[in-house]
PDB file of N, CA and C in Angstrom:
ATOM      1  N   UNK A   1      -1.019  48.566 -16.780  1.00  0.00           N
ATOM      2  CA  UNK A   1      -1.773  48.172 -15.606  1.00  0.00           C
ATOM      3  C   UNK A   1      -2.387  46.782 -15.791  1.00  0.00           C
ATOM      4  N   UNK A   2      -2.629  46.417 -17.448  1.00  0.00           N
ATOM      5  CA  UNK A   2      -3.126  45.223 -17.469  1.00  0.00           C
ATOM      6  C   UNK A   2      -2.729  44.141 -17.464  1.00  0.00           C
ATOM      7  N   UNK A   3      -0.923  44.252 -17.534  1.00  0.00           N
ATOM      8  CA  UNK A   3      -0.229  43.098 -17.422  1.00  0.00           C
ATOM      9  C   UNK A   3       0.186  43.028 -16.407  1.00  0.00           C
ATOM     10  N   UNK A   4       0.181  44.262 -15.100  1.00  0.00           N
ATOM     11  CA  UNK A   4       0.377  43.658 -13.385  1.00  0.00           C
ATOM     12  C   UNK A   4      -0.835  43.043 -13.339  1.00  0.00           C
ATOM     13  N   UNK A   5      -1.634  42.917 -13.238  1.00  0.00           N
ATOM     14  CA  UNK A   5      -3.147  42.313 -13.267  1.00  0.00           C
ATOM     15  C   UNK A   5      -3.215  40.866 -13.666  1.00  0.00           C
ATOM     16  N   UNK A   6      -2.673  40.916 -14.611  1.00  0.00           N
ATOM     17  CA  UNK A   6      -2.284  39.159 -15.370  1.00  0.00           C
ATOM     18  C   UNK A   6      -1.492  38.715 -14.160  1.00  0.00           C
ATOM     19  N   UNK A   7      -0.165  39.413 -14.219  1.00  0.00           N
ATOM     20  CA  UNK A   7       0.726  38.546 -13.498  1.00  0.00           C
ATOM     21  C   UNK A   7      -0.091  38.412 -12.075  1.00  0.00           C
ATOM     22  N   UNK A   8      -0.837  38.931 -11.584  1.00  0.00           N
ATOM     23  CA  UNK A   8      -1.054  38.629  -9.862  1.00  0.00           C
ATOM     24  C   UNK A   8      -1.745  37.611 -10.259  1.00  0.00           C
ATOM     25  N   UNK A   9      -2.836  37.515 -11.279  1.00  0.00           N
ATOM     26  CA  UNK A   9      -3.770  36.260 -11.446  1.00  0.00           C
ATOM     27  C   UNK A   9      -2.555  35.072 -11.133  1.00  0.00           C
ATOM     28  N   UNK A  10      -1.552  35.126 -11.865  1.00  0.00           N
ATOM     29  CA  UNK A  10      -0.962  34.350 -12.443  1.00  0.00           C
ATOM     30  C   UNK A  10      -0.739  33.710 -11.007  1.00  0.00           C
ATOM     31  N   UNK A  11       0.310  34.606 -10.144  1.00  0.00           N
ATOM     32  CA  UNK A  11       0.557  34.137  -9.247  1.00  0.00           C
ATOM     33  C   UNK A  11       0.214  33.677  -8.185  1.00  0.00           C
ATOM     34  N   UNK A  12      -1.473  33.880  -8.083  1.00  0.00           N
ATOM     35  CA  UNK A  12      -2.561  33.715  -7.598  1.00  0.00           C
ATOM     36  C   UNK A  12      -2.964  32.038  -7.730  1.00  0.00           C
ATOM     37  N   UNK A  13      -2.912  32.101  -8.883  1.00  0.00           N
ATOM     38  CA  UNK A  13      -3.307  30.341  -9.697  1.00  0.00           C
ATOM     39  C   UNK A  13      -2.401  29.759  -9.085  1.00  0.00           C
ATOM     40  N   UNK A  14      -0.968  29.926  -8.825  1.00  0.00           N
ATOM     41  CA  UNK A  14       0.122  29.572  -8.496  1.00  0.00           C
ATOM     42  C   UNK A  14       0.209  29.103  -6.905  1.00  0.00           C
ATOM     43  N   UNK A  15      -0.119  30.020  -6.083  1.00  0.00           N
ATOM     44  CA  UNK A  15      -0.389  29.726  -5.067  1.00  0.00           C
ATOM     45  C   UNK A  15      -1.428  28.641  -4.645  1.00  0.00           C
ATOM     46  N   UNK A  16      -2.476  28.756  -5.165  1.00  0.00           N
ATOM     47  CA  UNK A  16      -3.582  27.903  -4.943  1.00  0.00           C
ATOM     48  C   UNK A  16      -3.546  26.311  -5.480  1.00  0.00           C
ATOM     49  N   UNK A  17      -2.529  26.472  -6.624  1.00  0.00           N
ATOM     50  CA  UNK A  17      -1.997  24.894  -7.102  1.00  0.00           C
ATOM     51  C   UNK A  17      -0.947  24.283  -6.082  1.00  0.00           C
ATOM     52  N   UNK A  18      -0.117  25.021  -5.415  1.00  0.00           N
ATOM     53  CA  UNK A  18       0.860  24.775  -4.459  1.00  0.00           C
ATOM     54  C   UNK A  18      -0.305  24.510  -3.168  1.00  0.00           C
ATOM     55  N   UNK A  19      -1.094  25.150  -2.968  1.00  0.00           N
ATOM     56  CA  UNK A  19      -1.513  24.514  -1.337  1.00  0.00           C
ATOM     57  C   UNK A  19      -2.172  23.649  -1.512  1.00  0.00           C
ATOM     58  N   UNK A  20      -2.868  22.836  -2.905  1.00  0.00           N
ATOM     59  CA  UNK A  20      -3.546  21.968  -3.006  1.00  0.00           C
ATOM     60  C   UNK A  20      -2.704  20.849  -3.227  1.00  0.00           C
ATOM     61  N   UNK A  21      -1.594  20.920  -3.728  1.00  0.00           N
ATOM     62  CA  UNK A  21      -0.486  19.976  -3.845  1.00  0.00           C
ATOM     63  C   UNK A  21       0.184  19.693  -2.408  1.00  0.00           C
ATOM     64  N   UNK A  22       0.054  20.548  -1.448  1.00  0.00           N
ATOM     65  CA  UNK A  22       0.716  20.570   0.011  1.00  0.00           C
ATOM     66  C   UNK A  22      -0.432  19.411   0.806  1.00  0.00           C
ATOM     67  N   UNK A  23      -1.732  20.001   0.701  1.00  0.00           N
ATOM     68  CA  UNK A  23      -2.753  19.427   0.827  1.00  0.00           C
ATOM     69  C   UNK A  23      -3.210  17.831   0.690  1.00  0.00           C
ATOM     70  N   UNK A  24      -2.641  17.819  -0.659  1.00  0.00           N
ATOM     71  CA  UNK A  24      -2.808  16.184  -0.648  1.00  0.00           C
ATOM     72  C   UNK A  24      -1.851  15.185  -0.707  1.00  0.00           C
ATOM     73  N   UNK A  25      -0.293  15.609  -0.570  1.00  0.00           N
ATOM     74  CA  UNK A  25       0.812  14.879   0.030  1.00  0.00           C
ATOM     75  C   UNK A  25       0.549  14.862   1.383  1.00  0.00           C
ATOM     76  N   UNK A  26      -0.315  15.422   2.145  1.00  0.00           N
ATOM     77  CA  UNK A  26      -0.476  15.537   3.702  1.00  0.00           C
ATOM     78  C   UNK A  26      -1.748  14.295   3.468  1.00  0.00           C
ATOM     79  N   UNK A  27      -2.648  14.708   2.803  1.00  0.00           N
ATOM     80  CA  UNK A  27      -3.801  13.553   3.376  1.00  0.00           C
ATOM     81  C   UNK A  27      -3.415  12.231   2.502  1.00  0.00           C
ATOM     82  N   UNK A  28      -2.241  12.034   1.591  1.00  0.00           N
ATOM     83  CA  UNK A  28      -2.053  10.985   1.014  1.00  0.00           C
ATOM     84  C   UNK A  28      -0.653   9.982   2.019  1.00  0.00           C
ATOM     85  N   UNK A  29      -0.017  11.074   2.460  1.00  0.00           N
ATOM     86  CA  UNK A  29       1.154  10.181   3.611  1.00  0.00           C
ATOM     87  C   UNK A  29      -0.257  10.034   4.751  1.00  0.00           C
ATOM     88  N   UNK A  30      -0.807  10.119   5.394  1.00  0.00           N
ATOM     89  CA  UNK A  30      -2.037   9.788   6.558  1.00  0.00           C
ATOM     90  C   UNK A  30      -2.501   8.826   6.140  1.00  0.00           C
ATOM     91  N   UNK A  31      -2.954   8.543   5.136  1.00  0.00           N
ATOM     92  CA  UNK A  31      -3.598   7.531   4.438  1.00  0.00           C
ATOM     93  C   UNK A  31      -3.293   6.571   4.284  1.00  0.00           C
ATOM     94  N   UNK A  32      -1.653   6.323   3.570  1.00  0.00           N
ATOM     95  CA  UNK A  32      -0.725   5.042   3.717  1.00  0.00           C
ATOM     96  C   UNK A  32      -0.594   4.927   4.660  1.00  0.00           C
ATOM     97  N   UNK A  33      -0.195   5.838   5.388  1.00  0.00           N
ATOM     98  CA  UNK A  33      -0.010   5.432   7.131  1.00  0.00           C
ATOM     99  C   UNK A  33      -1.129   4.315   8.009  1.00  0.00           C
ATOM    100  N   UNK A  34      -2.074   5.067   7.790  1.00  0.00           N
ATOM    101  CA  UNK A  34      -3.783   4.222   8.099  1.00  0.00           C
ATOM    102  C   UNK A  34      -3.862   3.010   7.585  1.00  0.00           C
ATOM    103  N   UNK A  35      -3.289   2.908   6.176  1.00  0.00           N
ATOM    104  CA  UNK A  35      -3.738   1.746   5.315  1.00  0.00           C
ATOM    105  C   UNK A  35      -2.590   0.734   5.731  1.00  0.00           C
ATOM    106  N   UNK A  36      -1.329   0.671   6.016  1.00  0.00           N
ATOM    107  CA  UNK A  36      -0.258   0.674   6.077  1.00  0.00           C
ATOM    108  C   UNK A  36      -0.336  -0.481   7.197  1.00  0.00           C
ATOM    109  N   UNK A  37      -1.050   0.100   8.315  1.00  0.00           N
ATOM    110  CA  UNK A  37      -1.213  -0.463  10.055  1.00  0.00           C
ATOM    111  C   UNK A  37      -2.181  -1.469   9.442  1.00  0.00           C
ATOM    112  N   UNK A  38      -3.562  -1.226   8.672  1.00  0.00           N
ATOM    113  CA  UNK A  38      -4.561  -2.537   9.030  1.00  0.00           C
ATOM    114  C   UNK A  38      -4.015  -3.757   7.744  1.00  0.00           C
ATOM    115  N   UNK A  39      -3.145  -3.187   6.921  1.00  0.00           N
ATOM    116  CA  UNK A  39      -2.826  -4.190   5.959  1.00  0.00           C
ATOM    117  C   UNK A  39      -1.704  -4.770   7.190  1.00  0.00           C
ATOM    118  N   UNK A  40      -0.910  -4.605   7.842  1.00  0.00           N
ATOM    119  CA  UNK A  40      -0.225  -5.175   8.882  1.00  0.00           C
ATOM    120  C   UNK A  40      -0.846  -5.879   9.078  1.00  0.00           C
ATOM    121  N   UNK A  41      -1.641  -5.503   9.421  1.00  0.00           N
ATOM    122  CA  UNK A  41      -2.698  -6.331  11.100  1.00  0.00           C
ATOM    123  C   UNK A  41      -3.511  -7.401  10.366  1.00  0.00           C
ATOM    124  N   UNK A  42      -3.800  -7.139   9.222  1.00  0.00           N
ATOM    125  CA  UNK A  42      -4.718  -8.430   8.473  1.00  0.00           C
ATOM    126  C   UNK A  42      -3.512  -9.429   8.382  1.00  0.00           C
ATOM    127  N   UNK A  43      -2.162  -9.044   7.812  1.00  0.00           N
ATOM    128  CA  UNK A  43      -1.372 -10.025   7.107  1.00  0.00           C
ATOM    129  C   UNK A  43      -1.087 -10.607   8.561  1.00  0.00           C
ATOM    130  N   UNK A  44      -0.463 -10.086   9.655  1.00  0.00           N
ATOM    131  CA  UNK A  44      -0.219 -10.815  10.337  1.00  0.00           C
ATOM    132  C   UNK A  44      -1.214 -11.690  10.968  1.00  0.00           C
ATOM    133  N   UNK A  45      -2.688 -11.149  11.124  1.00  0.00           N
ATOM    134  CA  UNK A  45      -3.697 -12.400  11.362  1.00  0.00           C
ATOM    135  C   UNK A  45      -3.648 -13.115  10.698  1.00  0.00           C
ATOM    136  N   UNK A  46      -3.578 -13.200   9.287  1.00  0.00           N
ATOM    137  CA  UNK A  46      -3.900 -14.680   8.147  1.00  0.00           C
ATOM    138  C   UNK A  46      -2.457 -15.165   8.341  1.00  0.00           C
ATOM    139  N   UNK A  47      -1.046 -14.719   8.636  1.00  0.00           N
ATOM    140  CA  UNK A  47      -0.035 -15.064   8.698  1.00  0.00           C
ATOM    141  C   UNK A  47      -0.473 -16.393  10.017  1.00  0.00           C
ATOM    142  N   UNK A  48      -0.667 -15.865  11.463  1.00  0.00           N
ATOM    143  CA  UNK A  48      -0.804 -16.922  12.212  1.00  0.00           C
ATOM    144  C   UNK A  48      -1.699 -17.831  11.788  1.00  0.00           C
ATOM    145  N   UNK A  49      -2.728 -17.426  11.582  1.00  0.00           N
ATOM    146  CA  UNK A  49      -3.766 -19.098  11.256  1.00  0.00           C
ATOM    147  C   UNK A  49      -3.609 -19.202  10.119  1.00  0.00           C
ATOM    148  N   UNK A  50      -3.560 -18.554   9.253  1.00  0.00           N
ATOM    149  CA  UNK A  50      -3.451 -19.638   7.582  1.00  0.00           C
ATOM    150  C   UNK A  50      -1.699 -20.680   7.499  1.00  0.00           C
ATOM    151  N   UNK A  51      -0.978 -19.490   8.322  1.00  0.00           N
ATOM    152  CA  UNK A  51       0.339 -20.062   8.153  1.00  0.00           C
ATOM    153  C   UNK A  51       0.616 -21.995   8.668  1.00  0.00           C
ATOM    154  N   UNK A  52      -0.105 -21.721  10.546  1.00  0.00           N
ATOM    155  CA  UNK A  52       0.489 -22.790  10.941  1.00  0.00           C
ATOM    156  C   UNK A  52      -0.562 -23.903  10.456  1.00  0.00           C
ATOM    157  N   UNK A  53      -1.629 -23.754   9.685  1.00  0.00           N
ATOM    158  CA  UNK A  53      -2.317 -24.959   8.657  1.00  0.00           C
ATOM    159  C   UNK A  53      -1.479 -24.989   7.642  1.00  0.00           C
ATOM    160  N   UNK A  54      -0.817 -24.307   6.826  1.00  0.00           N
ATOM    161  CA  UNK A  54       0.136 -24.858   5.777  1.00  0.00           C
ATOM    162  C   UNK A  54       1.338 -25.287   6.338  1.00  0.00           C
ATOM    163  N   UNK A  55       1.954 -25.144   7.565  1.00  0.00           N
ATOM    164  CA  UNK A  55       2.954 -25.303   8.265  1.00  0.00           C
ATOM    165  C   UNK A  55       2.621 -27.020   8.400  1.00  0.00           C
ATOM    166  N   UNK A  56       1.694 -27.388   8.885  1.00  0.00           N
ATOM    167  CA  UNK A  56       0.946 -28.666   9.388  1.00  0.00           C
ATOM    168  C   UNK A  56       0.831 -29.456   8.287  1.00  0.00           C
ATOM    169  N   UNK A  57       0.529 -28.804   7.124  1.00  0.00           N
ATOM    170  CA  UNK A  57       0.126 -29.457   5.850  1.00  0.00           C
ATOM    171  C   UNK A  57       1.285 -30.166   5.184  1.00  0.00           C
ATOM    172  N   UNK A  58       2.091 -28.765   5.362  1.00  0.00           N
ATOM    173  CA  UNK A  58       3.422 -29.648   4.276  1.00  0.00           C
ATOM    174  C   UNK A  58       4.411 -30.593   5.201  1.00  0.00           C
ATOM    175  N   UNK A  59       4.382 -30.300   6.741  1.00  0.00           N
ATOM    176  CA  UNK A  59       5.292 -31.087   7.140  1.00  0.00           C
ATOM    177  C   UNK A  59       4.539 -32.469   7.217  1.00  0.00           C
ATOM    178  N   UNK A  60       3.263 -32.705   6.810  1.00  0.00           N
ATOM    179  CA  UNK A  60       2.288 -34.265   6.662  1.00  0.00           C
ATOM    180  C   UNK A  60       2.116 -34.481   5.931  1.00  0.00           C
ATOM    181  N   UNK A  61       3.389 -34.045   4.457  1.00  0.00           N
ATOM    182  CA  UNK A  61       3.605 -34.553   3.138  1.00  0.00           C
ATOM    183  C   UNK A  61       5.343 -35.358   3.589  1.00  0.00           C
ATOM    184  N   UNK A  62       5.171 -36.818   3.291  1.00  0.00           N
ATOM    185  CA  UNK A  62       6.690 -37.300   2.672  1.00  0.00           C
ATOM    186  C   UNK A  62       7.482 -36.986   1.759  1.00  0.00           C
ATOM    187  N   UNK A  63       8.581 -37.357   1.618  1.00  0.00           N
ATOM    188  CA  UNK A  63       9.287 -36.557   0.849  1.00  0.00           C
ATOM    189  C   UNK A  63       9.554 -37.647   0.033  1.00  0.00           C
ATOM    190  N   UNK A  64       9.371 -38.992  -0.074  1.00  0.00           N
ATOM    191  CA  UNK A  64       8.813 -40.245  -0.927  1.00  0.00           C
ATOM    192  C   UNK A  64       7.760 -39.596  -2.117  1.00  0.00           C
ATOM    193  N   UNK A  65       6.680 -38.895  -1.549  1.00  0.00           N
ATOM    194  CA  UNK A  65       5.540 -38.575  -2.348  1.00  0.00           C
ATOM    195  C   UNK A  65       6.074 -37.211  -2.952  1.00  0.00           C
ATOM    196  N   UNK A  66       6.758 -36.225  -2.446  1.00  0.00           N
ATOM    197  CA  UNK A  66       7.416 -35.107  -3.228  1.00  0.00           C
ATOM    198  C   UNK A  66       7.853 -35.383  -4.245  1.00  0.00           C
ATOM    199  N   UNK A  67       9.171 -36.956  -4.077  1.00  0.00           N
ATOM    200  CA  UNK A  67      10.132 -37.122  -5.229  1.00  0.00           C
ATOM    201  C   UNK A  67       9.298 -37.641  -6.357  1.00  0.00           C
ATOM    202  N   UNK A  68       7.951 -38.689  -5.905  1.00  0.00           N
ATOM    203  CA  UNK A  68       7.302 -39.129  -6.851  1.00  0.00           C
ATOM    204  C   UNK A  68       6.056 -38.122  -7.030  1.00  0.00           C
ATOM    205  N   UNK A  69       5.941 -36.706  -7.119  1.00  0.00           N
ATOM    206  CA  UNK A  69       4.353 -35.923  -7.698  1.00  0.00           C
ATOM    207  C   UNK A  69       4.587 -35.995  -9.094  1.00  0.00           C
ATOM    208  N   UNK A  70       5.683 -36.330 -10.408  1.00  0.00           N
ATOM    209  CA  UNK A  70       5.377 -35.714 -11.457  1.00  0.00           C
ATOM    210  C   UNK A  70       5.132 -37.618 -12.171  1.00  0.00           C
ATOM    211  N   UNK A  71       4.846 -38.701 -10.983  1.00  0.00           N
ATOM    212  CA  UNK A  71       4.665 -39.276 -11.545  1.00  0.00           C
ATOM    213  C   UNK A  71       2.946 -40.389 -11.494  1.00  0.00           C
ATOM    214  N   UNK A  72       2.264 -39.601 -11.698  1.00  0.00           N
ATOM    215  CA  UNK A  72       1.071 -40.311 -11.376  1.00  0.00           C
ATOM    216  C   UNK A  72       0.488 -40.627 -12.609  1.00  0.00           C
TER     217      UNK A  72
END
């Protein structure tokens, strides 16, 4: 009687490690998902304004001063 007793524990523990593992592949895909959209949304904000200032920057470098940077 004392080793059906073990085994239900057993399978008991078993169960409860499985729904906690179900549990947090569910709130860990939600999460990337969430995180996923505002890391979008930042990159593409710093994408438009940081971009078209470096866009501006390098095309108001010559390419005279490119060939000559390693010589100052």
């Amino acid at each position: 009687m004392k080793a059906l007793r073990k085994g239900q524990t057993m399978v008991e523990y078993i169960i409860i490690v499985c729904l906690i593992a179900v549990s947090l592949i569910a709130v860990f895909t939600y999460l990337s998902r969430a995180i996923g959209k505002k890391t979008a949304g930042a990159t593409g904000a710093l994408s438009a304004e940081e971009g078209d200032k470096a866009k501006a920057a390098a095309e108001s470098i010559s390419e005279d001063s490119l060939k000559n940077l390693g010589e100052d």
